[in-house]
Structure formats: C-alpha cells, structure tokens
Protein backbone atom coordinates (compact mmCIF):
# COMPACT_ATOMS: atom_id res chain seq x y z
CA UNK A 1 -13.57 -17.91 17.38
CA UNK A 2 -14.39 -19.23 20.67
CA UNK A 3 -12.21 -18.32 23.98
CA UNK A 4 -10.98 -22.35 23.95
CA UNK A 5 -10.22 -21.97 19.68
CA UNK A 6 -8.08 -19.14 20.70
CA UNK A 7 -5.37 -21.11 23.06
CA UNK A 8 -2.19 -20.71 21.48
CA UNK A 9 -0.95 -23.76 19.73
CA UNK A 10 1.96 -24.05 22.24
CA UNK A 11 1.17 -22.36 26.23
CA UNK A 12 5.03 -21.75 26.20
CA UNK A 13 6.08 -20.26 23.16
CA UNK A 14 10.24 -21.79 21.66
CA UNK A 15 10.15 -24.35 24.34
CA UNK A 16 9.26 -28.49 23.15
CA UNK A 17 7.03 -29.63 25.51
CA UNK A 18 8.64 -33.31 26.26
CA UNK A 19 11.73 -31.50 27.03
CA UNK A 20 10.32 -28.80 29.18
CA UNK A 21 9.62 -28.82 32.98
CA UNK A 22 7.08 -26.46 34.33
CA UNK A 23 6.01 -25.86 37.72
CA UNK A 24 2.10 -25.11 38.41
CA UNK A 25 0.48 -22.97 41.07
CA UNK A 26 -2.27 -25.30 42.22
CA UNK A 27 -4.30 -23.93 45.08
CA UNK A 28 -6.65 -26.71 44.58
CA UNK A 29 -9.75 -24.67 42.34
CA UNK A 30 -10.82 -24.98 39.19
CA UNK A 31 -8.22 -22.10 37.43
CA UNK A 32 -4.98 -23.63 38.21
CA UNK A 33 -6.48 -27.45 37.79
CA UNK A 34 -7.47 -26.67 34.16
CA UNK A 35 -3.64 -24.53 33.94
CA UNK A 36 -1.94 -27.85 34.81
CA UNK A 37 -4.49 -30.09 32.54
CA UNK A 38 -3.70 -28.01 29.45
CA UNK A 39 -0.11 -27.97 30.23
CA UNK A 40 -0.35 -31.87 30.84
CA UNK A 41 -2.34 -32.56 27.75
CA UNK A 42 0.29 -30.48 25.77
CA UNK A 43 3.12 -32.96 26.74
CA UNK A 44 4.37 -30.87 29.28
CA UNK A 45 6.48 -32.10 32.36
CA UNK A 46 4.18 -30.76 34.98
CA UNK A 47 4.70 -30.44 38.72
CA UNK A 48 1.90 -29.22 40.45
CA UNK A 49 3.08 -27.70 43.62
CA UNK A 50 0.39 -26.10 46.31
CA UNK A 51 1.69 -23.69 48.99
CA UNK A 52 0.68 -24.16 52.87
CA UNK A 53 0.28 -20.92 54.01
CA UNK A 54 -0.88 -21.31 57.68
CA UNK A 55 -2.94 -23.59 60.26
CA UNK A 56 -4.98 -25.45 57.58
CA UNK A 57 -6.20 -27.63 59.92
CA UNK A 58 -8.82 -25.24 61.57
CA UNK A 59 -9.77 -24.40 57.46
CA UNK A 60 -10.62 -27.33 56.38
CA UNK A 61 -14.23 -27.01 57.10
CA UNK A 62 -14.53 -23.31 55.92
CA UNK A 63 -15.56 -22.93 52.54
CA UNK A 64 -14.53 -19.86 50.02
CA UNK A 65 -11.26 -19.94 50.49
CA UNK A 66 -8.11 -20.28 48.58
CA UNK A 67 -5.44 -22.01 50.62
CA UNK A 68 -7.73 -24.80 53.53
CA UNK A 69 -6.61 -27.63 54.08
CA UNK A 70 -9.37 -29.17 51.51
CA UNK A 71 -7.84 -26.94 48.98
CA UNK A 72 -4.90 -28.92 49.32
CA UNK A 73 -6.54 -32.48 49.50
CA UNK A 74 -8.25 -30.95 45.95
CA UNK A 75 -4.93 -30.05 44.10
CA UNK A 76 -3.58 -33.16 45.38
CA UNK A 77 -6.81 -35.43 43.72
CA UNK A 78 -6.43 -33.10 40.18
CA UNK A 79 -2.62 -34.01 40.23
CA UNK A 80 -3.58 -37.48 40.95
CA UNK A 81 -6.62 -37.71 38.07
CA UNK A 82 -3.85 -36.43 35.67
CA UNK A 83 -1.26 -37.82 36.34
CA UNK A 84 1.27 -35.49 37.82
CA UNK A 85 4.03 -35.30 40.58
CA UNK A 86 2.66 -32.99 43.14
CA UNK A 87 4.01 -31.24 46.22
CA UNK A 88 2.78 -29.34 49.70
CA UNK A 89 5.48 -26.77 50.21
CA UNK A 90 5.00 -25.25 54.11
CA UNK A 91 5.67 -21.18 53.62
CA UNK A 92 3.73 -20.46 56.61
CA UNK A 93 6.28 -18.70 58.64
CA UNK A 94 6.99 -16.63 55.62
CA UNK A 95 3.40 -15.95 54.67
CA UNK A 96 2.47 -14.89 58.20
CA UNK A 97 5.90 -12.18 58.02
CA UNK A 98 4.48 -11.05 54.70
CA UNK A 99 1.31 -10.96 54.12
CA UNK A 100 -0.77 -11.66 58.28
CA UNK A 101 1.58 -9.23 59.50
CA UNK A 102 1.50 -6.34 57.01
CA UNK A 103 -2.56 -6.78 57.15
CA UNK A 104 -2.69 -6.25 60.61
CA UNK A 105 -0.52 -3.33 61.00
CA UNK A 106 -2.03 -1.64 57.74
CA UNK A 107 -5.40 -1.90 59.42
CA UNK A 108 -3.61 -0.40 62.58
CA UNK A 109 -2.31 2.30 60.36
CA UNK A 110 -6.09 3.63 59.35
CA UNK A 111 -4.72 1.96 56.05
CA UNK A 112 -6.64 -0.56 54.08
CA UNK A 113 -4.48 -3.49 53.02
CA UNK A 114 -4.40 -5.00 49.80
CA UNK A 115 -2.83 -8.74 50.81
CA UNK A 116 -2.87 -10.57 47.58
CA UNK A 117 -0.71 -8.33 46.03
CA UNK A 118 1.84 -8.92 49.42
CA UNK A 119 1.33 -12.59 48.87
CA UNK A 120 1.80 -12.23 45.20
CA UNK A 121 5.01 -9.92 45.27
CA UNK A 122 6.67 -11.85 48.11
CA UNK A 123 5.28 -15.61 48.72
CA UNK A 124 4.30 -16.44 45.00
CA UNK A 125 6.94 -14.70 43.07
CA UNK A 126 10.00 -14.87 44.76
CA UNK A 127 9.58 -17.93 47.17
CA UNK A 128 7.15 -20.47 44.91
CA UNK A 129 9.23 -19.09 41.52
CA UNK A 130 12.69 -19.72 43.66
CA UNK A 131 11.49 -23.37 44.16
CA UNK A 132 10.08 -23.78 40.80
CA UNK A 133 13.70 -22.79 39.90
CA UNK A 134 15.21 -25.31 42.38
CA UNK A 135 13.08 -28.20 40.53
CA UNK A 136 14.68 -27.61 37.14
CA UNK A 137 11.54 -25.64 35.62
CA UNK A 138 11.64 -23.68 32.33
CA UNK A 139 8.48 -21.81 33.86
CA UNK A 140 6.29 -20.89 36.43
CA UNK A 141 2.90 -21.32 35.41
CA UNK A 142 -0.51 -19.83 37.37
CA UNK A 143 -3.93 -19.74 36.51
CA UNK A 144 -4.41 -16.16 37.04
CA UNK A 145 -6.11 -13.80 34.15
CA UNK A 146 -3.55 -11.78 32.96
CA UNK A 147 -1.57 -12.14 29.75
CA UNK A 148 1.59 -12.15 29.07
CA UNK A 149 2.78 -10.95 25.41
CA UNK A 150 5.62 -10.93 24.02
CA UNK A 151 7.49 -8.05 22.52
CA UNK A 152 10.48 -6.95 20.79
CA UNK A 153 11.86 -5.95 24.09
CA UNK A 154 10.50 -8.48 26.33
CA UNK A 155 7.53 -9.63 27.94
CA UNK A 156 4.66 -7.39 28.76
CA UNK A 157 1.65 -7.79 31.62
CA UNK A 158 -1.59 -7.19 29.92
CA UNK A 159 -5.08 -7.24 31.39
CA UNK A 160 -7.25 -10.48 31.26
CA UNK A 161 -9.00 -10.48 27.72
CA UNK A 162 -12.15 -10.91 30.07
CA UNK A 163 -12.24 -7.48 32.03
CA UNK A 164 -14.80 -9.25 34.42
CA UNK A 165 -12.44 -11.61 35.22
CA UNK A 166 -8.87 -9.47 34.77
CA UNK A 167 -6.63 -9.82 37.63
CA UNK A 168 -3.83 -7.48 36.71
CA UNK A 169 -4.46 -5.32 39.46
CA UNK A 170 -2.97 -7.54 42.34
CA UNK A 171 -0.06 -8.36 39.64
CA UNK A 172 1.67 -5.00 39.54
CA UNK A 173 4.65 -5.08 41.42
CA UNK A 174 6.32 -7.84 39.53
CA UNK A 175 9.73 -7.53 38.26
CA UNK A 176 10.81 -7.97 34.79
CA UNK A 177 12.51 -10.92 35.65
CA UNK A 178 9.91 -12.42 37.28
CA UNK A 179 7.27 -11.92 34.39
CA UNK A 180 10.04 -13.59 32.11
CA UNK A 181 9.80 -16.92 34.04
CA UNK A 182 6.13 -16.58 34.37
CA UNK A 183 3.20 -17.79 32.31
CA UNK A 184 -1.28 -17.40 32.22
CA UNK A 185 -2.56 -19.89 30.14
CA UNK A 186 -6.04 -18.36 30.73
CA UNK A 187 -5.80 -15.01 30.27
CA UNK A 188 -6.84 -15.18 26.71
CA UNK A 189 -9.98 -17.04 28.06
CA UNK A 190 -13.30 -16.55 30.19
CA UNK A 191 -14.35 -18.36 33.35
CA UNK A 192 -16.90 -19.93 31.14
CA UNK A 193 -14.41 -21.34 28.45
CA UNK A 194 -12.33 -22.72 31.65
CA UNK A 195 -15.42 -24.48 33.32
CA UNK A 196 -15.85 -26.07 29.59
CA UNK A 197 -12.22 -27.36 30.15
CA UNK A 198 -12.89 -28.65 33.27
CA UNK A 199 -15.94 -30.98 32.39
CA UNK A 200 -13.63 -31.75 29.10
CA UNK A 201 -10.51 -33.10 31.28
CA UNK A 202 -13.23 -34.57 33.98
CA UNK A 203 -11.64 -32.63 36.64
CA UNK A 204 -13.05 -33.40 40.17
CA UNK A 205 -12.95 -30.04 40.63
CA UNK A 206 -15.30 -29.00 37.92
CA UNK A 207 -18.36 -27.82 39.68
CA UNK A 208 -16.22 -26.35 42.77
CA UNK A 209 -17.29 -22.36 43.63
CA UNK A 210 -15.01 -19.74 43.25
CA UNK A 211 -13.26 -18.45 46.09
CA UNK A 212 -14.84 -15.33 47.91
CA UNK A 213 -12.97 -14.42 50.79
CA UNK A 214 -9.36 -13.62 51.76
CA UNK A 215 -7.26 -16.93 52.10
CA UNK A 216 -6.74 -16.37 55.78
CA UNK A 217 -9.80 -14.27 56.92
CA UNK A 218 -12.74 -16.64 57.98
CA UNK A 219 -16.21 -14.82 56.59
CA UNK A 220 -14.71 -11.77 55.86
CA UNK A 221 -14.46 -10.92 59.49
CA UNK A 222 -11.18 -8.77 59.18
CA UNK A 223 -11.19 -7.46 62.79
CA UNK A 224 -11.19 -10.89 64.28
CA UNK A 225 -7.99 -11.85 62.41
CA UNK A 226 -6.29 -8.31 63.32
CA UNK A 227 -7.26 -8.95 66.91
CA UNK A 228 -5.23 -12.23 66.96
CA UNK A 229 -2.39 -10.89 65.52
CA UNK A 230 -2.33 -7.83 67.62
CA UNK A 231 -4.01 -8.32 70.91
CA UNK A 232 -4.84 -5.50 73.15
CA UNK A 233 -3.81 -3.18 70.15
CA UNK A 234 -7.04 -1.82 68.88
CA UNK A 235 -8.50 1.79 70.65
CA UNK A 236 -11.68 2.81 70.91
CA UNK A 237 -11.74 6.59 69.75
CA UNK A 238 -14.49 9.36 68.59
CA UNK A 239 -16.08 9.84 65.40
CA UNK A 240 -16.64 13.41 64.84
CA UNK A 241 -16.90 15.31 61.88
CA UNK A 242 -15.02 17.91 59.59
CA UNK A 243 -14.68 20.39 61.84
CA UNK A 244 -13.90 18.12 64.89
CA UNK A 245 -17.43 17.92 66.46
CA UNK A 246 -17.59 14.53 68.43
CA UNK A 247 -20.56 13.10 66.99
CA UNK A 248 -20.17 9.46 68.50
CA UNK A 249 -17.49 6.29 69.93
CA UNK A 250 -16.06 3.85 68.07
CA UNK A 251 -14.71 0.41 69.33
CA UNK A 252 -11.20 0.41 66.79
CA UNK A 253 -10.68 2.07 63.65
CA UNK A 254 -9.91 -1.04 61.79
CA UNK A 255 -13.98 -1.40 61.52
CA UNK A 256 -13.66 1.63 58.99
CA UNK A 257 -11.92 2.17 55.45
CA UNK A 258 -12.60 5.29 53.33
CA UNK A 259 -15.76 6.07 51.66
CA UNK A 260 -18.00 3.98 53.97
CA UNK A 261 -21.68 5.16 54.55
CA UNK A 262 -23.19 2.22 56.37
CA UNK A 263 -21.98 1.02 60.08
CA UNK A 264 -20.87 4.25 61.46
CA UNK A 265 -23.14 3.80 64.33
CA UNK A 266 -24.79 7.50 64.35
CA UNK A 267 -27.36 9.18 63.02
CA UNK A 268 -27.76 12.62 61.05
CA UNK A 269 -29.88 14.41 59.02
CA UNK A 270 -27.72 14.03 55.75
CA UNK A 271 -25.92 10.91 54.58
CA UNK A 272 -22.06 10.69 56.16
CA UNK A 273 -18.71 8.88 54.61
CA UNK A 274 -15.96 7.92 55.84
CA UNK A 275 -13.62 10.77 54.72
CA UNK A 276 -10.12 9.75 56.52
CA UNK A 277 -9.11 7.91 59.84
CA UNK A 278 -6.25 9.49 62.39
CA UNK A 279 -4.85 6.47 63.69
CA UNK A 280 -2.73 8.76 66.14
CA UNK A 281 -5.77 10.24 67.78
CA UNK A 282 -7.90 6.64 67.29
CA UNK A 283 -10.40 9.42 65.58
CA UNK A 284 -12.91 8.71 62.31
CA UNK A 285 -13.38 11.68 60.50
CA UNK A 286 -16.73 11.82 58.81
CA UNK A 287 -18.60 14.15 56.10
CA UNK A 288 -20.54 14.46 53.17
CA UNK A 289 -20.05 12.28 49.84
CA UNK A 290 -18.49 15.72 48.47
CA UNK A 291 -15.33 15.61 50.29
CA UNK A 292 -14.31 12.33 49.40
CA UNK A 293 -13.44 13.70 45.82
CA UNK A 294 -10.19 14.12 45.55
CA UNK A 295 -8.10 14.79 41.71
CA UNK A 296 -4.18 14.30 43.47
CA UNK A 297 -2.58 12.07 45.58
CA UNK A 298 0.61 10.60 45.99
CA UNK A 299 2.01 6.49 45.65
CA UNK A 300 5.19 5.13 47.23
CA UNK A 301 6.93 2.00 46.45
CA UNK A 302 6.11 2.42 42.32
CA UNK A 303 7.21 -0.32 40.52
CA UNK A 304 7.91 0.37 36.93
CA UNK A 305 6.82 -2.33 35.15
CA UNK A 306 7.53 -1.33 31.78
CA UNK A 307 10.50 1.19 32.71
CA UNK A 308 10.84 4.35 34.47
CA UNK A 309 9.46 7.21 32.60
CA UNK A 310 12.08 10.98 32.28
CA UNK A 311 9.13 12.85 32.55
CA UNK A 312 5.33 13.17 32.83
CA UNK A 313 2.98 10.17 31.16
CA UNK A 314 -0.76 10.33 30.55
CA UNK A 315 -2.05 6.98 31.75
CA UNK A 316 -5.26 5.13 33.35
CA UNK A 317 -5.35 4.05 36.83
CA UNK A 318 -7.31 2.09 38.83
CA UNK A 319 -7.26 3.06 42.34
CA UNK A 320 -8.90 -0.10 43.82
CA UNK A 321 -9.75 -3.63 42.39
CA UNK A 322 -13.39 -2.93 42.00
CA UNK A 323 -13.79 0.11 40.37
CA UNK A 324 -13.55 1.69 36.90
CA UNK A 325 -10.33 3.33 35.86
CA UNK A 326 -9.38 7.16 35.29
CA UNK A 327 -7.58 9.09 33.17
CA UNK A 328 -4.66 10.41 34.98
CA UNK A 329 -1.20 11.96 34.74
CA UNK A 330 1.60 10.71 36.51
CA UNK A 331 4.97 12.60 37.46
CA UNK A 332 7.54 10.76 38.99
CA UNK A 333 9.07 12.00 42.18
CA UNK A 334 12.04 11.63 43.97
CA UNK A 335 13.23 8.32 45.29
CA UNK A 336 10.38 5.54 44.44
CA UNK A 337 7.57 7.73 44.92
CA UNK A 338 5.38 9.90 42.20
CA UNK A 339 2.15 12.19 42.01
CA UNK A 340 -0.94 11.01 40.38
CA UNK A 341 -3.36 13.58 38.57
CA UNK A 342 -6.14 12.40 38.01
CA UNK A 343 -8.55 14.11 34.79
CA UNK A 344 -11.72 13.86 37.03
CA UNK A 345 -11.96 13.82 41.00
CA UNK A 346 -12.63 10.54 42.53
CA UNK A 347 -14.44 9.68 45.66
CA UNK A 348 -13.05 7.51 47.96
CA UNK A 349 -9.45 7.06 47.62
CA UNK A 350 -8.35 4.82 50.64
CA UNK A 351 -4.85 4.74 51.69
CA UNK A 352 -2.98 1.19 51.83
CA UNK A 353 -4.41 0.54 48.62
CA UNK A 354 -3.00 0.16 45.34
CA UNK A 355 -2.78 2.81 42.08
CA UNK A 356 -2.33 0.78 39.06
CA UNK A 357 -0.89 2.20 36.00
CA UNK A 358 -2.07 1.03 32.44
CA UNK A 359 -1.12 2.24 29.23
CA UNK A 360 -4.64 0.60 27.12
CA UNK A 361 -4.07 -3.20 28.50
CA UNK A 362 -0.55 -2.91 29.21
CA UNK A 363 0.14 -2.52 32.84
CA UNK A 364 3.26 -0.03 33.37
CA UNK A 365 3.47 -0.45 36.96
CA UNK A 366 2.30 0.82 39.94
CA UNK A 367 2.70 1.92 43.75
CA UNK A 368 0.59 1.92 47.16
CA UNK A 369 -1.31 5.53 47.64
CA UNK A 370 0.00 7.22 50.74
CA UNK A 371 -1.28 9.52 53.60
CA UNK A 372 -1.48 13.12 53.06
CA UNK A 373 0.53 13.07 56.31
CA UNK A 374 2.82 10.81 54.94
C-alpha cells in the first residue's frame, strides 16, 4: 500500500465534512498547500489562514524561509487555485515577545535556542488555535509530520511514519487540549507521496524547495539577528581550556554552542570541542571530544504529554532534532523539573535545547535541558 492509499477515508475522524469548518496553517509551501487541498477535496469548509510574523517586506526576496512575504503571496495563490477563503493574521508583536526575544537572550545565556518549538507552543497553538476557535472551526489543521491517534483515553502524538521527515520533536510541549483540536493529515505520508499530491491538485506550489533556514534568521547568520535585538550586548571573552589556561579571544559567545570543533579560532596539537560556555565570565571552555560525554542531566519546564508518571520510567530521548535517540531513565523531580539517565553517555548535550521523551512512537512529553549551574 502506497503512502497516498493509506490516507484515512475521512482526515477528521466522526465529523461530516459539509458540516465541518476547519482552519489550515498555510505558510505558503508545499505541506500545508496539499493539507488544505485534501481537506478541500474531502468537502471540507476550509479556511486557510497564514500568520505574519514580522517585517515581511525586507523577506520577500530571501529564499528558504517559512514566513516572507512571498510565502504569503504563495498561500494566498493555493487558496485562490482551490477555492478557499483565506486570511493574513499580523502576530508580529507577539512572535517577536515569544519566539525573537527568547532567541536572543538564550544565545546571551551560553544557551542554544530551539525557536520552533517557542513559536509552536505559544504563536501556533494558543494564538492561531484561539482564532481558529474564533472562526467557528471543528479543527486546527497543519501540515506538520506527526500523527495523531486516537485512543481509548484520548488522543496521542506519535512520530511521523517517515522518521526522515518526523517532526515530533519541536511538538512536545503541547497540551492535551491542544492536541484534541489539532490534526496532521501527512503524518501517515512521505515528502514524496505529498509532492505526488501536489502535481495531482496542480498546486502552484508544486516544485517550490523546502524551507532551510529559521523563519526570521536571513542565511543562517544567527549573530546578526541577536545583535539587532540586543545591541551593544555581546562580550568579547577568552577561550581557554579545562583547567582555565587562556588559549585565545573570542568576539561573543553566541558564535559557539556545545560540541563544536570547527571556528574556534586556535590551534592545538589535538582536536578541541566546545565543552560548555560561562556566560558570566564571557569565557568558552574547550577540551577533548571525551569530555563532552555526559550519562545525566537535568530538564525544566517538562511537559507531560501523556500524564505525569509516580515514579521512575524507562524511555528514549532525543536530546536534539538531528540526532539518534537513547535509551534513558527518567525520574521526576520536584516542581516541573526531572533527571534524565541516560543508558550510554552522549557527547554534546547543549543547554537551551530540548529532551524529548518517547515511549516507541508515542511522545510522552518533554522539557528544556538545564545548566549544571542552574
């Protein structure tokens, strides 16, 4: 059975389509187009809505990114070519409080910031669902790849059924009640299946690229961005190693995140990491690939997805987006923190980012790993 064969015979399950109103996510590429062209070929009531999230007008020319002002001109042409209602809603002030703001001063931190997530537990799923609410939906619908099944006891957040592709990471920190208003028509598919779709609906958005970079960070250039939201705030500082020996300057410690090898700027007869930043001191502490390893650390602000545990639970985490997960054991603490376990050390764990829980493809939850200091 193909990944198209496999669509469920109704993208939301008890409801009759003529009767029921959903609201789409469109940031103008080629997921959420084909989300709102199934829904629309279903006999859906479909409102596309796209989300302004700052100064598109100095975007529109950059390419590989999710929310420029040609994003919007492209959601606004797929609404058009199938015939939906469709709507700019301006959530810049809110987005920049969010999801600018927290970037910055995690970067400021010695932190390194996860801001989908932010935009995705703040923006998207409390502001975009609110309004989706507000326009009489049954549903708020998304192109992301993640499923959503349905149990006894409610809905669940599974991964993607294409791993490649599987964006449950960034999705932890729903609520319950959020995930029970929310629906992923493709995460039972592949990006191929949904390019397929795209020709088969004659899309003009078919043969558009993914997006690469970070909706508000023009090529990838982090500092620049953290610069204009904090002037004057970044120190230059020493780069010295374990034991404190000043082995060269830096210009701000933003340019670093844990585990980096290349860009330090020095030179030595063995191969150096990043092994942890002291934004206090403005210092990058650097050292062999050995003491990155770490098999404990700590995550604040868990969100228990699928319930609070009473006592220890053997899980897998993934630590960042982009690598493999690890057999852990987490004990929750006091207050919304807990301690992670983890089976086999792993090498750079970077502060500011996010530990992700999953019980096989269920996510449970999840929290933001702390500073030892912390």
């Amino acid at each position: 059975m193909s990944a198209i064969e496999a669509l469920p015979d109704l993208l939301i399950p008890g409801k009759n389509p003529a009767d029921t109103r959903v609201v789409v996510a469109m940031s103008g590429g080629v997921d959420s187009s084909v989300t709102a062209a199934l829904l629309k070929d279903q006999g859906y009531d479909v409102v596309g809505v796209t989300m302004q999230l700052y100064d598109h007008g100095a975007a529109v020319t950059r390419p590989g990114s999710c929310c420029a002002g040609r994003d919007i001109t492209d959601a606004r042409n797929v609404a058009d070519a199938i015939g939906i209602p469709h709507y700019v809603l301006d959530f810049e002030d809110r987005f920049r409080q969010s999801v600018m703001d927290d970037f910055a001063d995690t970067y400021l931190r010695g932190e390194t910031p996860v801001p989908c997530v932010r935009c995705n537990e703040t923006v998207k799923f409390v502001d975009l669902l609110g309004k989706a609410r507000d326009l009489g939906a049954a549903a708020l619908v998304t192109g992301h790849y993640v499923r959503r099944v349905d149990a006894a006891h409610g809905p669940e957040l599974h991964r993607g059924a294409d791993h490649t592709r599987d964006q449950s990471y960034f999705m932890f920190s729903m609520t319950p009640a959020q995930l029970d208003f929310l629906h992923f028509p493709l995460g039972s598919m592949d990006k191929d299946a949904t390019r397929r779709l795209a020709h088969k609906f004659n899309l003009p958005v078919a043969a558009k690229p993914d997006s690469q970079d970070i909706c508000f960070v023009p090529e990838g250039s982090y500092k620049d961005v953290v610069e204009k939201l904090r002037p004057g705030a970044l120190d230059a500082g020493d780069i010295v190693d374990l034991d404190g020996a000043v082995l060269g300057r830096h210009t701000g410690i933003i340019n670093f995140t844990v585990g980096q090898r290349r860009g330090l700027g020095i030179s030595a007869p063995e191969p150096l990491y990043v092994i942890r930043l002291e934004p206090d001191s403005a210092r990058v502490v650097v050292g062999p690939e050995q003491a990155l390893l770490k098999d404990r650390l700590v995550i604040g602000d868990v969100n228990w997805l699928a319930g609070r545990p009473t006592g220890d639970i053997k899980v897998r985490v993934k630590l960042r987006s982009t690598t493999p997960s690890a057999t852990a054991t987490v004990a929750p603490l006091g207050g919304d923190r807990a301690q992670v376990v983890l089976d086999s050390p792993q090498a750079a764990v970077a502060p500011g980012q996010a530990c992700v829980m999953y019980d096989g493809e269920r996510v449970l939850g999840g929290g933001w790993i702390l500073r030892e200091d912390s």
